[in-house]
Protein backbone atom coordinates (compact mmCIF):
# COMPACT_ATOMS: atom_id res chain seq x y z
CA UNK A 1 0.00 0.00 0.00
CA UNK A 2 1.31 3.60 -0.95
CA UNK A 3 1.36 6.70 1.23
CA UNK A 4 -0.82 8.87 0.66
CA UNK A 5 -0.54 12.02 3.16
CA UNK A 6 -3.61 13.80 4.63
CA UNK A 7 -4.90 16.45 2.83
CA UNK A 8 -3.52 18.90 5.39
CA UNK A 9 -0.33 18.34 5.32
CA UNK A 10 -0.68 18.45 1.55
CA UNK A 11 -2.07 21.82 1.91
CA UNK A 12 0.51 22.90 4.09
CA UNK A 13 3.59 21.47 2.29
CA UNK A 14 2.66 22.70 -1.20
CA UNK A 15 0.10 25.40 -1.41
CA UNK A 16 2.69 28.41 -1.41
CA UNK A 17 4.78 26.49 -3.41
CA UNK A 18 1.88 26.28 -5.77
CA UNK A 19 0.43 29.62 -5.44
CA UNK A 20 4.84 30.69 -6.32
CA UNK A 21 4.44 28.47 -9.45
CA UNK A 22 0.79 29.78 -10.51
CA UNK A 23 1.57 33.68 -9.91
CA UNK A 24 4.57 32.93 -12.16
CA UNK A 25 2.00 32.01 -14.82
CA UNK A 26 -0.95 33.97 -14.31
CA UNK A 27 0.11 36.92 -11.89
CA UNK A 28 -1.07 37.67 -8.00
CA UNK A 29 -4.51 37.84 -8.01
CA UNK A 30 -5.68 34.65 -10.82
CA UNK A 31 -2.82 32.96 -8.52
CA UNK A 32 -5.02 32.55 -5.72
CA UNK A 33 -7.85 31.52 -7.85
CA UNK A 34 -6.35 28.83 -9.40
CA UNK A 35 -4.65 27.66 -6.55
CA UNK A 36 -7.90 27.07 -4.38
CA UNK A 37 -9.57 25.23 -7.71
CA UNK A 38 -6.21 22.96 -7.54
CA UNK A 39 -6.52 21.75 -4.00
CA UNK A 40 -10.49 21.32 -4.65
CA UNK A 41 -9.47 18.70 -7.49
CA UNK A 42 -6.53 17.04 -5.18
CA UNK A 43 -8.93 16.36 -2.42
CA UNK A 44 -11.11 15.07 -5.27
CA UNK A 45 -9.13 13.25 -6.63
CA UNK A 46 -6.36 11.81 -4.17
CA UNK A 47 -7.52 8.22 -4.61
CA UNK A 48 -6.65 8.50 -8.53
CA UNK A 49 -2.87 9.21 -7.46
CA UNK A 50 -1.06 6.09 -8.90
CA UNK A 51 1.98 6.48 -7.86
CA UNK A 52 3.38 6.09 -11.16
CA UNK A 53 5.25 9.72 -10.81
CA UNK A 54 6.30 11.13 -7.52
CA UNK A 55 3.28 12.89 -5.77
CA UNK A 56 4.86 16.78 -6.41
CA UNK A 57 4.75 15.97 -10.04
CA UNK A 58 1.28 14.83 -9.65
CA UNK A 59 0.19 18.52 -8.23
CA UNK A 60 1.92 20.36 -10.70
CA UNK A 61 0.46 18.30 -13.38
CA UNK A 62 -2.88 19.49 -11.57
CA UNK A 63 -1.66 23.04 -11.60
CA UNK A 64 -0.13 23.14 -14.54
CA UNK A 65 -3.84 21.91 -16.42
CA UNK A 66 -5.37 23.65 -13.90
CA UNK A 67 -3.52 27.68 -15.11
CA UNK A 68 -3.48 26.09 -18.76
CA UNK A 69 -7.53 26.24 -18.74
C-alpha cells in the first residue's frame, strides 16, 4: 500500500509552493484563484494518485492543467 498524506499536510507542504508556481503564470490575483480550484481537485481526486510519478509531479500536473484552462 502507498502513502498517501492527509490532505492537510498536503495543503501545508505545497500550497505556497503552488500559489509561487501559478503567480509565475498567471500573476497575483488569478494565482489565488487557481490555486484554491487545484486543491479542490486534489482532495477530489487523491484516490486516482497512482503512484506512477512522484506525488509533487502529480500537483503540478494538476496546476499546470489547472492555469493552462
Amino acid at each position: 500500500m502507498r502513502y498517501q498524506p492527509e490532505l492537510e499536510e498536503i495543503y501545508q507542504e505545497f500550497e505556497p509552493k503552488i500559489l509561487h508556481y501559478l503567480s509565475r503564470m498567471l500573476g497575483d490575483q488569478a494565482a489565488e484563484d487557481i490555486a484554491h480550484e487545484v486543491f479542490t481537485k486534489i482532495s477530489r481526486k487523491i484516490d486516482s494518485f497512482k503512484g506512477i510519478s512522484s506525488f509533487s509531479t502529480w500537483i503540478y500536473r494538476i496546476a499546470t492543467n489547472a492555469a493552462l484552462d
